[in-house]
Structures are given as C-alpha cells and as structure tokens.
PDB file of N, CA and C in Angstrom:
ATOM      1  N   UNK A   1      71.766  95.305 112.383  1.00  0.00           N
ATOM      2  CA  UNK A   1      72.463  94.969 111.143  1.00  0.00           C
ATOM      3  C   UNK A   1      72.817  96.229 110.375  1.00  0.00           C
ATOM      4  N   UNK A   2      73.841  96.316 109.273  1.00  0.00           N
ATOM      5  CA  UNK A   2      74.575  97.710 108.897  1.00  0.00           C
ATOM      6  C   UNK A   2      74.615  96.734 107.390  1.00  0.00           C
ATOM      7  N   UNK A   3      73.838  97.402 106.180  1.00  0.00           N
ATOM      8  CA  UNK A   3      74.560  97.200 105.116  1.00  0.00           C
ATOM      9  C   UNK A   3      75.632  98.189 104.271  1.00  0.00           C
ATOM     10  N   UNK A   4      75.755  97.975 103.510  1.00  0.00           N
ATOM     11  CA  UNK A   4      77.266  98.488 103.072  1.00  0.00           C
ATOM     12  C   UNK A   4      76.908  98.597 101.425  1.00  0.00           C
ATOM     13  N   UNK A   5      77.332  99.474 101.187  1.00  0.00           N
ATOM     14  CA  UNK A   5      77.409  99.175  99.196  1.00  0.00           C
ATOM     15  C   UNK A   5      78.280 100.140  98.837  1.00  0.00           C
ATOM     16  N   UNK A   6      78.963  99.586  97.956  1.00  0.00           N
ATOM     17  CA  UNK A   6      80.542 100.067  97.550  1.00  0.00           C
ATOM     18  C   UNK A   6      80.470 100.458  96.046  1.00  0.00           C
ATOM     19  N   UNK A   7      80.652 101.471  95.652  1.00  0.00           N
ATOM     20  CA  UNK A   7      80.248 101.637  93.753  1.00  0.00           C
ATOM     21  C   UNK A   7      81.917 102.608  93.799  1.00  0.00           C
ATOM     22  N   UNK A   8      81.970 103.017  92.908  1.00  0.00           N
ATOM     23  CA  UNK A   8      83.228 103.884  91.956  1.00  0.00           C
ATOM     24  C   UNK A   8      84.506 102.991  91.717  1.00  0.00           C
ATOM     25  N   UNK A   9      84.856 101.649  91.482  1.00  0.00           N
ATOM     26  CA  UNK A   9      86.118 101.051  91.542  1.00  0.00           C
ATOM     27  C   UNK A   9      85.374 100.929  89.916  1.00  0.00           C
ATOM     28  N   UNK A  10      87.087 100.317  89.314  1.00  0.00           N
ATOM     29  CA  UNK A  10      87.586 100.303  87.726  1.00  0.00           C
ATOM     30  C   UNK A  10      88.518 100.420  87.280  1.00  0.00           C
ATOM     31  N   UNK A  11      88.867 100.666  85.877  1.00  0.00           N
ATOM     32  CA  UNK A  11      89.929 100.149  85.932  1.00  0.00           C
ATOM     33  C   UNK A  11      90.760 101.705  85.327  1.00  0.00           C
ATOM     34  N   UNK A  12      92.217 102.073  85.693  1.00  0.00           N
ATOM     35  CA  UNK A  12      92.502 103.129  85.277  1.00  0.00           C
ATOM     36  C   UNK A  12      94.009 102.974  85.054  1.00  0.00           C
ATOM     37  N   UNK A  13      94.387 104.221  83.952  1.00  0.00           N
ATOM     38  CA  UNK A  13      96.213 103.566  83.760  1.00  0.00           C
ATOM     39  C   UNK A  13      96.690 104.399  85.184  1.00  0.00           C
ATOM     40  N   UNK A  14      98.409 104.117  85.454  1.00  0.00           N
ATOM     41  CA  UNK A  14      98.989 104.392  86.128  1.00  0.00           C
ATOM     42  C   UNK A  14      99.094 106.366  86.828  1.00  0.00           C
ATOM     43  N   UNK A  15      98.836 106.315  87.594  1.00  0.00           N
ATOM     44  CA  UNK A  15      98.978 108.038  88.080  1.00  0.00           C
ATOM     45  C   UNK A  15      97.634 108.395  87.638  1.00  0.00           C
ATOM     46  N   UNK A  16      96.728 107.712  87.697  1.00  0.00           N
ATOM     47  CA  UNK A  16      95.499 107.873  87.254  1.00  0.00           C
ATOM     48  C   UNK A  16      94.648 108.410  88.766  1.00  0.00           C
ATOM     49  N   UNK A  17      93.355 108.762  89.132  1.00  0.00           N
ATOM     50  CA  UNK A  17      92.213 108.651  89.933  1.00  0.00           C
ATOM     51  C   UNK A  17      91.167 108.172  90.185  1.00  0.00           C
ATOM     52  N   UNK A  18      90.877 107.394  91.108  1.00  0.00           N
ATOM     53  CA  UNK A  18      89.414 107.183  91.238  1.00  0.00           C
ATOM     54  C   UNK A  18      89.233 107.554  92.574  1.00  0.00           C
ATOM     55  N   UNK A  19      87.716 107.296  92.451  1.00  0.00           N
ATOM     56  CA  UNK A  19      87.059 107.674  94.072  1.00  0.00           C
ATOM     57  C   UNK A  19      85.951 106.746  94.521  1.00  0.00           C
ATOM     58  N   UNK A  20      86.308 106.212  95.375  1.00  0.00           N
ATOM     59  CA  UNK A  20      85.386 104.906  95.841  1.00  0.00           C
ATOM     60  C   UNK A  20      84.463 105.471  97.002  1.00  0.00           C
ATOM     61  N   UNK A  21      82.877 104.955  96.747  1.00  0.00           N
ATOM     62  CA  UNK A  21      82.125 105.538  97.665  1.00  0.00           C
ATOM     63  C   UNK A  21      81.549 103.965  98.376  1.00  0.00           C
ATOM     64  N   UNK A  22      81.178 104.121  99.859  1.00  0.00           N
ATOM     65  CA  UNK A  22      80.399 103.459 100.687  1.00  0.00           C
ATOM     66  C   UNK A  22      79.145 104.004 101.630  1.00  0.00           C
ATOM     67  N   UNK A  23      78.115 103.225 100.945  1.00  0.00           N
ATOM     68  CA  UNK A  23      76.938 104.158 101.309  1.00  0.00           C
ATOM     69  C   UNK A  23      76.069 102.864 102.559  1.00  0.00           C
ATOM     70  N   UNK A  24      76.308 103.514 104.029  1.00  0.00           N
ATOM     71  CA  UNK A  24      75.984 102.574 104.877  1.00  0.00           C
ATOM     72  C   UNK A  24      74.053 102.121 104.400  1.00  0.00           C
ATOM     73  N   UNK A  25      73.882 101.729 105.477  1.00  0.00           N
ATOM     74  CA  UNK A  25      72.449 101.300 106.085  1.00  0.00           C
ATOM     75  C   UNK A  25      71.771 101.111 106.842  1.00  0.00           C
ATOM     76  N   UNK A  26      70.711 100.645 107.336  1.00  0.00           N
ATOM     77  CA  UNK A  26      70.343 100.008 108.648  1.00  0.00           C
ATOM     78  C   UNK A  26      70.775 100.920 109.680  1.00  0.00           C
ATOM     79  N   UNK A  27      71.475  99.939 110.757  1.00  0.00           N
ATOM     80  CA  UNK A  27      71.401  99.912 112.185  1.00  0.00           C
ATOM     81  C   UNK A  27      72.724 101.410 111.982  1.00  0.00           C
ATOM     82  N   UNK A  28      73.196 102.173 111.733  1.00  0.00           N
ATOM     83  CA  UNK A  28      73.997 103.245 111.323  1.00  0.00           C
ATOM     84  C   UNK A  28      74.475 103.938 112.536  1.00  0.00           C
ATOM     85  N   UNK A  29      73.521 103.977 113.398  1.00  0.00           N
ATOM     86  CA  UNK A  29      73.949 104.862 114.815  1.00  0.00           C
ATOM     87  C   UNK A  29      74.941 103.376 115.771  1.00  0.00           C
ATOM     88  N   UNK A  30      75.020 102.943 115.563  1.00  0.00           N
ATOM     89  CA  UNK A  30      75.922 101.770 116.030  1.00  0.00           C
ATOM     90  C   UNK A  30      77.365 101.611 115.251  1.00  0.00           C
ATOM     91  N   UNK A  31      77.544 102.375 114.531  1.00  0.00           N
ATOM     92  CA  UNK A  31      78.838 102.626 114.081  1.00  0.00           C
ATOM     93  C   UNK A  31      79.558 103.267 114.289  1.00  0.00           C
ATOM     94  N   UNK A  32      81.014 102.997 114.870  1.00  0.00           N
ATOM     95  CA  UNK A  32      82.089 104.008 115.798  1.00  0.00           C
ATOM     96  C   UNK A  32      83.314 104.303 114.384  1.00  0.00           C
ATOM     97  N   UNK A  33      83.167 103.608 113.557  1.00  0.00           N
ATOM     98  CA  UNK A  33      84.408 103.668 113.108  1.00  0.00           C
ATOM     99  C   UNK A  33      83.987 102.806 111.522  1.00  0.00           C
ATOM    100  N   UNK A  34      84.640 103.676 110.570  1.00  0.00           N
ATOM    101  CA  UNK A  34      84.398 102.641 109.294  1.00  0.00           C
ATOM    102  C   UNK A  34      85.574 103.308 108.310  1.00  0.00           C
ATOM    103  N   UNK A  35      86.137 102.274 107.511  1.00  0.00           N
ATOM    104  CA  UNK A  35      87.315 102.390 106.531  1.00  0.00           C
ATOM    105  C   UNK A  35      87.215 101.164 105.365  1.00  0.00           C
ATOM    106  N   UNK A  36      88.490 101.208 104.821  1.00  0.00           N
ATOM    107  CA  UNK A  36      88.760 100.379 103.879  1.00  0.00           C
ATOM    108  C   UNK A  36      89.811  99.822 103.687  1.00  0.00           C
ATOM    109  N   UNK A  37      89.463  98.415 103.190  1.00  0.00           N
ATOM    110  CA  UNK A  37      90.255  97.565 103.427  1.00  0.00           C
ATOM    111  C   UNK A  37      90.485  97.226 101.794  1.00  0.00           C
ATOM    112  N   UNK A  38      92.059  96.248 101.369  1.00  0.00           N
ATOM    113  CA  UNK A  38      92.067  95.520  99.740  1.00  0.00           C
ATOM    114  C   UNK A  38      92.582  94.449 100.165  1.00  0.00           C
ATOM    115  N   UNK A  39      92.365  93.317  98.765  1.00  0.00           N
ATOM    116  CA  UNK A  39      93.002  92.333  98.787  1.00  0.00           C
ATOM    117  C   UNK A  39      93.720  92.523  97.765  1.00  0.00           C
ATOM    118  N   UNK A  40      94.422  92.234  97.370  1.00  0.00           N
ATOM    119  CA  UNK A  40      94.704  91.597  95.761  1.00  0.00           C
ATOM    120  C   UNK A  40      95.140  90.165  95.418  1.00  0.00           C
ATOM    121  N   UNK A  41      95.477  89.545  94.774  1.00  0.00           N
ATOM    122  CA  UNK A  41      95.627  88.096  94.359  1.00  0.00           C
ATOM    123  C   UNK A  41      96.476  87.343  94.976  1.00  0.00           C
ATOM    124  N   UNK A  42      96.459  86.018  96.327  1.00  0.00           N
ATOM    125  CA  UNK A  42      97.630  85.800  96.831  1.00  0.00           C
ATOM    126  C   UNK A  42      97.530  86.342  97.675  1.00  0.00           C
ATOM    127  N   UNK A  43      97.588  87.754  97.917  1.00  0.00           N
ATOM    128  CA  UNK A  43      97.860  88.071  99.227  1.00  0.00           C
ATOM    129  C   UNK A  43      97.058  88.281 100.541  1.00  0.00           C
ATOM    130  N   UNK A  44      96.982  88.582 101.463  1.00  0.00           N
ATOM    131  CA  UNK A  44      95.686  88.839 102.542  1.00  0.00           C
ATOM    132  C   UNK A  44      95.211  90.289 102.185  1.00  0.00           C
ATOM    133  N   UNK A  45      94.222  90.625 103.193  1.00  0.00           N
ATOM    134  CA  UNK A  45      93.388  91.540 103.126  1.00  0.00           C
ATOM    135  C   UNK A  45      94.126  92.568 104.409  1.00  0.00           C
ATOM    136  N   UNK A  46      94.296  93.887 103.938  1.00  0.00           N
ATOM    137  CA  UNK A  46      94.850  94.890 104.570  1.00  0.00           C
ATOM    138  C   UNK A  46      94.333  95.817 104.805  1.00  0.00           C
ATOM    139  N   UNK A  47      94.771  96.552 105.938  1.00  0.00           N
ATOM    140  CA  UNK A  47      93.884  98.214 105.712  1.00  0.00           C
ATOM    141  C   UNK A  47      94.207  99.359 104.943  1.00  0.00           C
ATOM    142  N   UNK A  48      93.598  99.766 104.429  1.00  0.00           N
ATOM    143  CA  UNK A  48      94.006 100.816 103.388  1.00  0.00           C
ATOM    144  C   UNK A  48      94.152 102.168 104.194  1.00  0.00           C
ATOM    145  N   UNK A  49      92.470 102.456 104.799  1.00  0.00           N
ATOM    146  CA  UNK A  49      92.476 103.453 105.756  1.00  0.00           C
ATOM    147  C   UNK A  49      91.401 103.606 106.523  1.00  0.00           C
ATOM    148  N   UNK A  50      91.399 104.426 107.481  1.00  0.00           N
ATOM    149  CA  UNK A  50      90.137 104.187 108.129  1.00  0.00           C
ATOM    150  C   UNK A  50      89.852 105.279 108.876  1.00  0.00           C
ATOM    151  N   UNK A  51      88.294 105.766 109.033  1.00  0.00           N
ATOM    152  CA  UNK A  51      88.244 107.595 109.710  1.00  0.00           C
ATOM    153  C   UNK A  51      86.708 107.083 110.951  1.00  0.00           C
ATOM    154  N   UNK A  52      87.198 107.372 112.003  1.00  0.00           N
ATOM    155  CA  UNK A  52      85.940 107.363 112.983  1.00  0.00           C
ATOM    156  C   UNK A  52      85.091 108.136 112.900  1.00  0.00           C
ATOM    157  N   UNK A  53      84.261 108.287 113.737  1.00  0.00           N
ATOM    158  CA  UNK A  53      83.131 108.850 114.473  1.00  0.00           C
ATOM    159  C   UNK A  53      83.279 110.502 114.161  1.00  0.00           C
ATOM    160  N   UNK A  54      84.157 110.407 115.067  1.00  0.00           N
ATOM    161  CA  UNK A  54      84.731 111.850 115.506  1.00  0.00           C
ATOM    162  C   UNK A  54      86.470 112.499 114.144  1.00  0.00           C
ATOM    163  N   UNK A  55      85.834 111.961 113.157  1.00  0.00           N
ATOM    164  CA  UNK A  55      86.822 112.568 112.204  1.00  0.00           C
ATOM    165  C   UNK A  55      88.219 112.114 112.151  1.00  0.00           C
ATOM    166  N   UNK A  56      88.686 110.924 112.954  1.00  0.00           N
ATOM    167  CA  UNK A  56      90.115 110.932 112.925  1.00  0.00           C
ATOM    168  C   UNK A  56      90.401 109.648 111.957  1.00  0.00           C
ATOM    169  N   UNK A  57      91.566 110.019 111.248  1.00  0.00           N
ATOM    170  CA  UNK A  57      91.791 109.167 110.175  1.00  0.00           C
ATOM    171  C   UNK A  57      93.010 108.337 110.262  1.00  0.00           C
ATOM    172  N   UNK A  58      93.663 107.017 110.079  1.00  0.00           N
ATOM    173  CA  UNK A  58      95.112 106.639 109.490  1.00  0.00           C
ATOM    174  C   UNK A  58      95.064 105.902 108.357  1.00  0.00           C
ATOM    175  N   UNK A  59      96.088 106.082 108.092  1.00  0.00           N
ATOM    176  CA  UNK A  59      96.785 105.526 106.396  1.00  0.00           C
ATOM    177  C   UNK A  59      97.406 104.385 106.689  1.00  0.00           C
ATOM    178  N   UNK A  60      97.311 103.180 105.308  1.00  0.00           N
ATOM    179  CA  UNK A  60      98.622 102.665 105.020  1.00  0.00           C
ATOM    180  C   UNK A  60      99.797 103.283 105.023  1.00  0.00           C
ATOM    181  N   UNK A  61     100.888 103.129 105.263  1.00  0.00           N
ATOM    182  CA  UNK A  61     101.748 104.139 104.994  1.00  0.00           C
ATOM    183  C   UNK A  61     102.281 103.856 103.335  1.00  0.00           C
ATOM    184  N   UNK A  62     101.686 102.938 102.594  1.00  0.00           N
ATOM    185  CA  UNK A  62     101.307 102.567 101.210  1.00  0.00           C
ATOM    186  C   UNK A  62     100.944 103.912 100.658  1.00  0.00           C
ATOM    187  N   UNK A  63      99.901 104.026 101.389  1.00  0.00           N
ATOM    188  CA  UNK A  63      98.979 105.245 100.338  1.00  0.00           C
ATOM    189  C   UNK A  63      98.683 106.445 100.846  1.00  0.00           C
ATOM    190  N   UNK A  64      99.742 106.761 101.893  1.00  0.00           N
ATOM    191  CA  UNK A  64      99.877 107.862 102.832  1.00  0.00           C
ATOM    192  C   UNK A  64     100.123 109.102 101.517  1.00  0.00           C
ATOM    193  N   UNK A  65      99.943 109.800 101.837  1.00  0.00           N
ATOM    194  CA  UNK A  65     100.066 111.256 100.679  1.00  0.00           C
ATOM    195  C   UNK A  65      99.468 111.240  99.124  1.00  0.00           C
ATOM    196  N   UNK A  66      98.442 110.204  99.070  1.00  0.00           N
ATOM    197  CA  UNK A  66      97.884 109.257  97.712  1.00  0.00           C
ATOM    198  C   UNK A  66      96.770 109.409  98.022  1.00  0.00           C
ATOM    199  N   UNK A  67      96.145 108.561  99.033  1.00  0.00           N
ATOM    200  CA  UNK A  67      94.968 108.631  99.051  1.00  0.00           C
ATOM    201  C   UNK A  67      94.045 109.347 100.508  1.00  0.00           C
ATOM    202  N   UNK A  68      92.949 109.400 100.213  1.00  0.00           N
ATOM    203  CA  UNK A  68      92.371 110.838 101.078  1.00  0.00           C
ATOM    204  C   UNK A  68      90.553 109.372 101.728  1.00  0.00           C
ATOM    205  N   UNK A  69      90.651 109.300 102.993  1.00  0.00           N
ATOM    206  CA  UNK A  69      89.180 109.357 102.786  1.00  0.00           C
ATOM    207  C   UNK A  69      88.474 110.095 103.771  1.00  0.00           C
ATOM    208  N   UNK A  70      87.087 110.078 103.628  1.00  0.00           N
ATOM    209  CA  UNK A  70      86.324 111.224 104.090  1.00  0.00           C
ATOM    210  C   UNK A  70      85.072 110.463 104.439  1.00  0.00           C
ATOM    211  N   UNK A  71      84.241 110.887 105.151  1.00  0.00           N
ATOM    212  CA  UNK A  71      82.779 110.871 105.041  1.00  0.00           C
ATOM    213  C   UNK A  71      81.623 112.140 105.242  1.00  0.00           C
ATOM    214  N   UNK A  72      80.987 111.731 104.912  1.00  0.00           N
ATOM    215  CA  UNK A  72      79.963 112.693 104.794  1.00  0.00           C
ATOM    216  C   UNK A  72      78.753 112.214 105.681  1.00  0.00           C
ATOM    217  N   UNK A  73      78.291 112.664 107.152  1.00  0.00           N
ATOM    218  CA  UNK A  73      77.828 112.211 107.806  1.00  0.00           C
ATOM    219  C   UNK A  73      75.410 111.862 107.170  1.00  0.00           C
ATOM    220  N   UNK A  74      75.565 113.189 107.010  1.00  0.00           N
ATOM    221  CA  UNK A  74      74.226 113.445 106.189  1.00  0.00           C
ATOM    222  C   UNK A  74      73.784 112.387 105.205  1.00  0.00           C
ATOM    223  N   UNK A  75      74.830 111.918 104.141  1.00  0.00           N
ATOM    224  CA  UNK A  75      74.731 110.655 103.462  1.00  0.00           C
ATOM    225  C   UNK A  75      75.269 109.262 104.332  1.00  0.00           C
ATOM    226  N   UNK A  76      75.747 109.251 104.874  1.00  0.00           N
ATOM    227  CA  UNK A  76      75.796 107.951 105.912  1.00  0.00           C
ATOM    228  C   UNK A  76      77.133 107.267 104.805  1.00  0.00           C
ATOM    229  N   UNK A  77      77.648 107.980 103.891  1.00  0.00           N
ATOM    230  CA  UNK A  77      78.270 107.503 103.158  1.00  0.00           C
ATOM    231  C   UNK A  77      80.046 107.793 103.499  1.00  0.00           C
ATOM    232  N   UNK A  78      80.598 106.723 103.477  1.00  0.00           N
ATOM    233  CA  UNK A  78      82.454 107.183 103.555  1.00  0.00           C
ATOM    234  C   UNK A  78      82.962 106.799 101.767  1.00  0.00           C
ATOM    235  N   UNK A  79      84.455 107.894 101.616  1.00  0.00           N
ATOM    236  CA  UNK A  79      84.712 108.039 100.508  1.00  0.00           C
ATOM    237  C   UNK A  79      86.306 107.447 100.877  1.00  0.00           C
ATOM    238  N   UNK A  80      86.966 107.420  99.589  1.00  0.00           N
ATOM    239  CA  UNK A  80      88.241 107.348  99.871  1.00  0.00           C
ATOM    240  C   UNK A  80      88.609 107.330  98.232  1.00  0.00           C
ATOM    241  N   UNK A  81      88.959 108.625  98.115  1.00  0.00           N
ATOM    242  CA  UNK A  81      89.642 109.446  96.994  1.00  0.00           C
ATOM    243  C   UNK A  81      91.111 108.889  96.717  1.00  0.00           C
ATOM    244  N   UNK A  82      91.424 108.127  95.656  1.00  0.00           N
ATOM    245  CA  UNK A  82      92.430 107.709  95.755  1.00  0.00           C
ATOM    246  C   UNK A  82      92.963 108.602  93.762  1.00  0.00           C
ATOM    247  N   UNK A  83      94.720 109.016  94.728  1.00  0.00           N
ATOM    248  CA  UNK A  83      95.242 109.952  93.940  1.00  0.00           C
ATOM    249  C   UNK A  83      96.651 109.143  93.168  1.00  0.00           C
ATOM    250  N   UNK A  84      97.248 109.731  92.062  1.00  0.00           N
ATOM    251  CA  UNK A  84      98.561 109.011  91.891  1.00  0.00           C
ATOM    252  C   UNK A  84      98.846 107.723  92.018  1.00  0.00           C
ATOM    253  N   UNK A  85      97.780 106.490  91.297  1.00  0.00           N
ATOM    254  CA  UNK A  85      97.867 105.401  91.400  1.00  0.00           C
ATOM    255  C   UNK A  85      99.051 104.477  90.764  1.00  0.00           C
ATOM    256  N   UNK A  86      99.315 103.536  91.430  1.00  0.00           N
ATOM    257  CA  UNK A  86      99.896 102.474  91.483  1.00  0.00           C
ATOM    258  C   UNK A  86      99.148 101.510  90.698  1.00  0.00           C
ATOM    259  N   UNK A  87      99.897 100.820  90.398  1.00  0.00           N
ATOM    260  CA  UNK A  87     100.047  99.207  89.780  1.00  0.00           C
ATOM    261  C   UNK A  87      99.780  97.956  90.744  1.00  0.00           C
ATOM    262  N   UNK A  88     100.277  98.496  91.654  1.00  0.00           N
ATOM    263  CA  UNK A  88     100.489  97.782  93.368  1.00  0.00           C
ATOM    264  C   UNK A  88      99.136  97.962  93.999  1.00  0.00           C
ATOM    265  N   UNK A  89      98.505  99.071  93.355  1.00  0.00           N
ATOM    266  CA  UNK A  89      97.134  99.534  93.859  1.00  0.00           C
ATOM    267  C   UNK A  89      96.022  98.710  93.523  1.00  0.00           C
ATOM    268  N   UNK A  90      95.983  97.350  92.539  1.00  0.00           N
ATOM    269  CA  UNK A  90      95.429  97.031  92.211  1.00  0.00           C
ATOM    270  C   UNK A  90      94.981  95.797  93.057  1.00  0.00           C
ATOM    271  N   UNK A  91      93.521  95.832  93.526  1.00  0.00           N
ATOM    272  CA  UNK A  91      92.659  94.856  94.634  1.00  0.00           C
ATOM    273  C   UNK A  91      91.539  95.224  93.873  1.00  0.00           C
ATOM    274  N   UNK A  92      90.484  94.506  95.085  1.00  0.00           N
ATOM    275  CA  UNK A  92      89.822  94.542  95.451  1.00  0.00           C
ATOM    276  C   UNK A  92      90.014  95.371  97.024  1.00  0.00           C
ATOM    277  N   UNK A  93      89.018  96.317  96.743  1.00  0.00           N
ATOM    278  CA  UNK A  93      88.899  97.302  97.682  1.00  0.00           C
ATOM    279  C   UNK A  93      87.161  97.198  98.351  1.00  0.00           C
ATOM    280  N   UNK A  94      87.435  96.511 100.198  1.00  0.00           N
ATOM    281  CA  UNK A  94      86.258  96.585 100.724  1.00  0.00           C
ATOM    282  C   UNK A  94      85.856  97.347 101.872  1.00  0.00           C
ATOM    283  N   UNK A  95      84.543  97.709 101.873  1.00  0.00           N
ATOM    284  CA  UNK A  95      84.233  98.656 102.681  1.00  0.00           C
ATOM    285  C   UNK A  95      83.989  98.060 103.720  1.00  0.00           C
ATOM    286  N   UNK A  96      84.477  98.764 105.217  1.00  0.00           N
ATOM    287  CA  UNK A  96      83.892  97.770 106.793  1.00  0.00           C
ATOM    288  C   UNK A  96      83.479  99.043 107.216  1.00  0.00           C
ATOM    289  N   UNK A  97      82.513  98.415 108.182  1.00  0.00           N
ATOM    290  CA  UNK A  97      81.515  99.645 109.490  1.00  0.00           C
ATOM    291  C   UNK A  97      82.200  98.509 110.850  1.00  0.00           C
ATOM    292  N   UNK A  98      82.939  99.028 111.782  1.00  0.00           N
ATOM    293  CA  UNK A  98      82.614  98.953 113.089  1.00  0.00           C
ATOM    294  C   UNK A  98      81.682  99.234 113.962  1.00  0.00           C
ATOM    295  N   UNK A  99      81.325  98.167 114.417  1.00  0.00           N
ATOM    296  CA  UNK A  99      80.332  98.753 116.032  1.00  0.00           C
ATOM    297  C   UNK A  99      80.828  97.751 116.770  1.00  0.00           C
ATOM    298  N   UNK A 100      80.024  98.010 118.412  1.00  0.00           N
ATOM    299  CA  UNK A 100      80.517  97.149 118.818  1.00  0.00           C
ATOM    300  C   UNK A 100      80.040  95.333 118.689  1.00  0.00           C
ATOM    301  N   UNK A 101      80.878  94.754 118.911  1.00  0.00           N
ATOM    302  CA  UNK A 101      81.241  93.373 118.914  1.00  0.00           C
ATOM    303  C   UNK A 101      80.986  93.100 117.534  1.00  0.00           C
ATOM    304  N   UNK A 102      80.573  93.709 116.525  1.00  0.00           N
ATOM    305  CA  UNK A 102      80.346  93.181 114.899  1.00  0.00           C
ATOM    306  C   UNK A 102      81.191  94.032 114.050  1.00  0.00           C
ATOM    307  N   UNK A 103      82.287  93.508 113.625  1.00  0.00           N
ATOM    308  CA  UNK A 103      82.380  94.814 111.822  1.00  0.00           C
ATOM    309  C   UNK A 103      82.034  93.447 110.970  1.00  0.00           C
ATOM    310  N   UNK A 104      81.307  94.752 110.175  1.00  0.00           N
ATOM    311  CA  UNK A 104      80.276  94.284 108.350  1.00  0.00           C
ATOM    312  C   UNK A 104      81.044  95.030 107.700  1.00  0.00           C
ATOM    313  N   UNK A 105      81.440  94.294 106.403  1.00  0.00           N
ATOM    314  CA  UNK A 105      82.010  93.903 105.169  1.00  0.00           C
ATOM    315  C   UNK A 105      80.664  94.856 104.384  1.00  0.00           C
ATOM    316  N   UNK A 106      81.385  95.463 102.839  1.00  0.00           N
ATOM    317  CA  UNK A 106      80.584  95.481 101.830  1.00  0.00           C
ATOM    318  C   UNK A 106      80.815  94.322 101.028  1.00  0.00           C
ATOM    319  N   UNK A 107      80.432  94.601  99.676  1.00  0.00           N
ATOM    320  CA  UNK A 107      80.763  93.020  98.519  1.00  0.00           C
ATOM    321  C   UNK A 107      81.927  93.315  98.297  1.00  0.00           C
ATOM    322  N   UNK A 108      82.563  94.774  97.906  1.00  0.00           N
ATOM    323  CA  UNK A 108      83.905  94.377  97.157  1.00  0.00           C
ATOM    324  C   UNK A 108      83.854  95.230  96.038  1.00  0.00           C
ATOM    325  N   UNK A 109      84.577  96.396  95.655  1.00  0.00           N
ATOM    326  CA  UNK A 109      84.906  96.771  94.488  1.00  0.00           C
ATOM    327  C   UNK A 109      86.300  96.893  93.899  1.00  0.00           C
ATOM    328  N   UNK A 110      86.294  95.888  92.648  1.00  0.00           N
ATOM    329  CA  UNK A 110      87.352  95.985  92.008  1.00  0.00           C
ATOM    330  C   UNK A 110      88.042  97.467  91.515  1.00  0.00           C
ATOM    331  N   UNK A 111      89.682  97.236  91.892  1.00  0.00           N
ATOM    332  CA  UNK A 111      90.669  98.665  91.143  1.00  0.00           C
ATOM    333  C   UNK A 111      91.377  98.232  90.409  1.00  0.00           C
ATOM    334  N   UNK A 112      91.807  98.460  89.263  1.00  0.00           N
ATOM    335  CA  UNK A 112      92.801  98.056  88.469  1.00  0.00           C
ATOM    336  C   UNK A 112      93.484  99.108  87.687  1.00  0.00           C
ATOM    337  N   UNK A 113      95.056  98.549  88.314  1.00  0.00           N
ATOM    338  CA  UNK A 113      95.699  99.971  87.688  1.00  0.00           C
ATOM    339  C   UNK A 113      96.258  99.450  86.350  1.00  0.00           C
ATOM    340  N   UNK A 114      96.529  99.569  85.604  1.00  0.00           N
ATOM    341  CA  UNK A 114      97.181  98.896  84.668  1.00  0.00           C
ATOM    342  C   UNK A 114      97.563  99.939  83.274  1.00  0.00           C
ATOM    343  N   UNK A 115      98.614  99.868  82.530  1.00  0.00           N
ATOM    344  CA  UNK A 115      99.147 100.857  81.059  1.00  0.00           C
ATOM    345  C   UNK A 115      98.378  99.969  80.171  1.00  0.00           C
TER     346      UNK A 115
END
C-alpha cells in the first residue's frame, strides 16, 4: 500500500504562484512513476504532469512553460511548482503513485485562481 498527502493548494489571483507538495508512504519502492492529475467542476479528471523513476517528465500542453514538477527522492516527496496562473487553472489538483497493477490517489488539494 502507498499513501499520499497533498498540502500547498489555495487560493491565488491571476499570474499568481503556488507550489503543491506530495509526500508518499508505505510500500514507496514499488513506485515507477508518480504525477498530477485536476478536476475542476463538470469536467473529468486530467493529467497535469507526471515525472518517473528515472527523472523523465511530460506536460499538459495546458501548462507546458507554467508549470514545473520535480521530486525529491530523499523526501519520497513530488512537487509541482505551478507559475503564471490561470483562471482555467482552477481544480482540484490530485496526487497519483504508479506501481505495478495499482495507481493510489491522494485526497485532493484545492487551486483557485480567481481576481
């Protein structure tokens, strides 16, 4: 089992920053791959972005040149630095761990871009 906990989402005006952290758990060496995913209201759940094992990353092409994520292997934790926000940016933003045959979900942290 892999838990997940998601803290830094809120609410910020437009062209604003935040930085969302996911701090794994558990079973951790069973994870090949972990990113982030949003919903927002109405619509489905998408990928935002996502960085493996071995450092390799892709974008929405949404938030391609916007947003950045990273992890930090030592903290077991992945980031995703989000720059020059949108209005459009506004979800719920959740954290997933891949392994095999299971990806785990965090709870969910709210973004809200709003003037």
């Amino acid at each position: 089992q892999v838990q997940l906990v998601e803290s830094g989402g809120g609410s910020v005006q437009p062209g604003g920053s935040l930085r969302l952290s996911c701090a794994a758990s558990g079973s951790i060496f069973s994870i090949y791959a972990m990113g982030w995913y949003r919903q927002a209201p109405g619509k489905q759940r998408e990928l935002v972005a996502g960085i493996t094992n071995g450092g390799r990353t892709n974008y929405a092409d949404s938030v391609k040149g916007r947003f950045t994520i990273s992890r930090d292997n030592a903290k077991n934790t992945v980031y995703l630095q989000m720059n020059s926000l949108k209005p459009e940016d506004t979800a719920v933003y959740y954290c997933n761990a891949d392994t095999v045959g299971k990806r785990y979900w965090g709870q969910g942290t709210q973004v809200t871009v709003s003037s």
